[in-house]
Protein backbone atom coordinates (compact mmCIF):
# COMPACT_ATOMS: atom_id res chain seq x y z
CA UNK A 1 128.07 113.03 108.26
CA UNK A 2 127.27 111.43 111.48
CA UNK A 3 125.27 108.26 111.74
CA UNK A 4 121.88 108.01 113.80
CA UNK A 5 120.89 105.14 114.85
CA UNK A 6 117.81 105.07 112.30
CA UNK A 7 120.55 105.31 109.25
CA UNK A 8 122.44 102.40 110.73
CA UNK A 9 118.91 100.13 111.08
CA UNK A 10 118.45 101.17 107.66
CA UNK A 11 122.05 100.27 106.43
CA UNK A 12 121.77 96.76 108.42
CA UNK A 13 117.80 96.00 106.73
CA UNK A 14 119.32 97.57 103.16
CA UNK A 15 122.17 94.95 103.94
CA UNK A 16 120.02 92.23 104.64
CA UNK A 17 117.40 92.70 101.68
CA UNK A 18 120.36 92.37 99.40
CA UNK A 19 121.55 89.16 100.90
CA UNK A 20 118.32 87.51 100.92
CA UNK A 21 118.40 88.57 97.08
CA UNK A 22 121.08 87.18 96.61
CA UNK A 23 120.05 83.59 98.56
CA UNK A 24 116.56 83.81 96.33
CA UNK A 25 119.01 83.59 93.21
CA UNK A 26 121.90 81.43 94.42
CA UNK A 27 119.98 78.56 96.55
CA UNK A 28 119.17 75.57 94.45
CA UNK A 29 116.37 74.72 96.77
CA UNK A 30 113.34 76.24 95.82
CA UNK A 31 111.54 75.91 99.55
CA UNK A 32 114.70 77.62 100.71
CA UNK A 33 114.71 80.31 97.84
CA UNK A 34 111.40 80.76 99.55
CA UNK A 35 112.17 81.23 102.74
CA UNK A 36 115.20 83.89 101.62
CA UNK A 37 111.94 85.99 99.46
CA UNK A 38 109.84 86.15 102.87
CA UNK A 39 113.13 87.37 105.04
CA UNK A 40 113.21 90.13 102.15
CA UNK A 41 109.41 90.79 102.91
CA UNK A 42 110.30 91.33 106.59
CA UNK A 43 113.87 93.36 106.26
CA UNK A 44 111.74 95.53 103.62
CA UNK A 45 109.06 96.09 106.71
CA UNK A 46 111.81 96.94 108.51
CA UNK A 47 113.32 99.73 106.16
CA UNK A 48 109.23 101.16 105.81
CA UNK A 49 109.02 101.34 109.91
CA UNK A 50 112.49 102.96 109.98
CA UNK A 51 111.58 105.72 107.28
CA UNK A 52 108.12 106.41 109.60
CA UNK A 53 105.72 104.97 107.52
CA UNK A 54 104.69 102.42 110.50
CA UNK A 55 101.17 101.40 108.25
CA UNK A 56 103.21 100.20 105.12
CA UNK A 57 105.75 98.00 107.23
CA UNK A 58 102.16 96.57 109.04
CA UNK A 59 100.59 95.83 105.88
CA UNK A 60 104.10 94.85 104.24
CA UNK A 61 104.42 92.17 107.17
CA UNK A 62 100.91 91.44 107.16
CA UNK A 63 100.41 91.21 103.30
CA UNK A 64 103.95 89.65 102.10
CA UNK A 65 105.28 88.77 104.90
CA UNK A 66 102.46 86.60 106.20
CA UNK A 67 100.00 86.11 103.60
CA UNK A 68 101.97 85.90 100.18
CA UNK A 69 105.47 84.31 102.21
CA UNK A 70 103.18 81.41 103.67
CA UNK A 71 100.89 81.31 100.22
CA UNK A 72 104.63 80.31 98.43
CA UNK A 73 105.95 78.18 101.14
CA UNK A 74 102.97 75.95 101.47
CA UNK A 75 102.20 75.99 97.56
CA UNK A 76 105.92 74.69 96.83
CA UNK A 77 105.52 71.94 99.39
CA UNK A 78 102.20 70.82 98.57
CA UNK A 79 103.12 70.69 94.87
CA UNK A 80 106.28 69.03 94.90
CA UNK A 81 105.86 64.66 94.14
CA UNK A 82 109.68 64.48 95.64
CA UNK A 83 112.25 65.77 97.23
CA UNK A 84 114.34 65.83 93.44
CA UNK A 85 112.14 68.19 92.04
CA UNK A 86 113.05 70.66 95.02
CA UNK A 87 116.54 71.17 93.04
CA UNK A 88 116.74 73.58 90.68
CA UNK A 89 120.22 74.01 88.13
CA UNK A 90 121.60 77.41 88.49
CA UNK A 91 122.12 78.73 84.92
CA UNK A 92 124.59 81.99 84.84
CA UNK A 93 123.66 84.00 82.36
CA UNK A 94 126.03 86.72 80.87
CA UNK A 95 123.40 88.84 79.09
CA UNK A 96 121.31 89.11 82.70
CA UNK A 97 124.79 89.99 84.27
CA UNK A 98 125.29 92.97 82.25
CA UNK A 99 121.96 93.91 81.88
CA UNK A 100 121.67 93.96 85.92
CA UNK A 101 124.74 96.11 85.98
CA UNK A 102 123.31 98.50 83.56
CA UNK A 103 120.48 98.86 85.63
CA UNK A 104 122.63 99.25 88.79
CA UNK A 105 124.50 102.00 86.79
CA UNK A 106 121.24 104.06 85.37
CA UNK A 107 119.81 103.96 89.18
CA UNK A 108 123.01 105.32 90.77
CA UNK A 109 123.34 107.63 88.75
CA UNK A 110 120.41 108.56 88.90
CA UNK A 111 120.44 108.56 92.98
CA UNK A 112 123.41 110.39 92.68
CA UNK A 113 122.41 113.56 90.19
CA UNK A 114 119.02 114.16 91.44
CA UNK A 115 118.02 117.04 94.06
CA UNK A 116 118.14 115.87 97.68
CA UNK A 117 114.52 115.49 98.97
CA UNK A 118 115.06 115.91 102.73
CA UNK A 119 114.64 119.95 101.92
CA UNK A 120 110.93 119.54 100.98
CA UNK A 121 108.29 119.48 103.19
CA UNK A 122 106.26 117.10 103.00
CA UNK A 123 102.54 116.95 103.97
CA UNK A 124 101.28 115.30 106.99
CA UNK A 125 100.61 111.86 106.82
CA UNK A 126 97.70 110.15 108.14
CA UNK A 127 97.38 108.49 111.49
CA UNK A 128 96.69 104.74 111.39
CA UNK A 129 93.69 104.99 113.46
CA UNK A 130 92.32 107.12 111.12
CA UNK A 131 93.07 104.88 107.85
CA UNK A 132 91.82 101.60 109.47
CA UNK A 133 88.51 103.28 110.51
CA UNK A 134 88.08 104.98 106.44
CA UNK A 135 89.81 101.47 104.99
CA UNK A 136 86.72 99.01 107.21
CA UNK A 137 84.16 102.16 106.61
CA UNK A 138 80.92 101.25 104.47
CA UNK A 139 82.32 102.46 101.34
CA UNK A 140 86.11 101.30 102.37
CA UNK A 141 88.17 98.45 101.03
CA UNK A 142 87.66 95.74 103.04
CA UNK A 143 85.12 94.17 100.36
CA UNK A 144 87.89 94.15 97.52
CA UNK A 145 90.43 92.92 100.16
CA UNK A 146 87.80 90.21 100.78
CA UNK A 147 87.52 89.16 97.08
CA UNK A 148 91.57 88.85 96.76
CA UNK A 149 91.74 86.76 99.41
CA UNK A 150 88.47 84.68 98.21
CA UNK A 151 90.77 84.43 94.62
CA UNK A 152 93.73 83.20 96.35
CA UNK A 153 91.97 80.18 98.27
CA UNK A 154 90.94 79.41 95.14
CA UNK A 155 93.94 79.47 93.10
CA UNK A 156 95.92 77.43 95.86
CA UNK A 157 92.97 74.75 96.03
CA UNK A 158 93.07 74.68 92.15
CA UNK A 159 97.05 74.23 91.84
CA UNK A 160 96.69 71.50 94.53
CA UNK A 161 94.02 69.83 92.38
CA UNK A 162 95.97 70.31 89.11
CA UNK A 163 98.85 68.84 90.61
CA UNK A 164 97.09 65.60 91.93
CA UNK A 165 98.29 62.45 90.19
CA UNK A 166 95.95 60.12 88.52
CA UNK A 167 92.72 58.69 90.52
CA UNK A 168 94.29 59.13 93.72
């Protein structure tokens, strides 16, 4: 098996969505567990450009990567009275452990006993051109992308009003 260089981008952004997993559940800071979920966002964009599917790693940058990532980020430090409440214990749990190995078992095998799928064709896939002019269209999506966005101003301003102390 010889490697291309799109398998070895793949292996490095595979590589680097499981370390930033792993920084989201090891880092006591919660700002930096933060920062380690929107360098997922980004290596995941990565792995979607690298499998040709150039619109998903867009809207994967664009959508988690910029909107959700900064959404967190700015949420956590808005909220947050002190620096102490930044720290977070880190609790092992045994029961997670082996349920998270279980899981990795039942997926590998299941990776590993299923048909290949690079023998099927697979039908053409649109250009992005063509998407972004049926996605802004009249009857497109750009109204229900409107009202998510509308909802999430909303829900930030009303966790930074929650969070307010007293008469301040």
């Amino acid at each position: 098996m010889s490697l291309s260089l799109n398998m070895i981008a793949f292996c490095i952004f595979a590589f680097a969505i499981l370390l930033g997993a792993l920084g989201v559940m090891t880092s006591k800071n919660v700002v930096h567990g933060a920062y380690w979920l929107l360098e997922m966002a980004v290596a995941s964009a990565g792995i979607f450009y690298f499998l040709d599917s150039a619109y998903i790693a867009v809207m994967q940058l664009m959508v988690y990567g910029g909107a959700v990532g900064v959404l967190v980020i700015f949420t956590i430090m808005i909220t947050l009275r002190s620096r102490d409440e930044a720290i977070r214990p880190l609790d092992f749990s045994v029961f997670a452990l082996i349920g998270a190995l279980a899981f990795f078992g039942l997926m590998a095998y299941a990776i590993l006993t299923s048909p290949s799928m690079a023998a099927q064709h697979l039908p053409a896939m649109p250009q992005l051109a063509e998407f972004g002019k049926e996605m802004f269209s009249l009857k497109g999506y750009s109204l229900p992308f409107e009202i998510a966005s509308l909802i999430l101003t909303v829900a930030l301003v009303a966790a930074v009003w929650w969070t307010k102390d007293g008469d301040n």
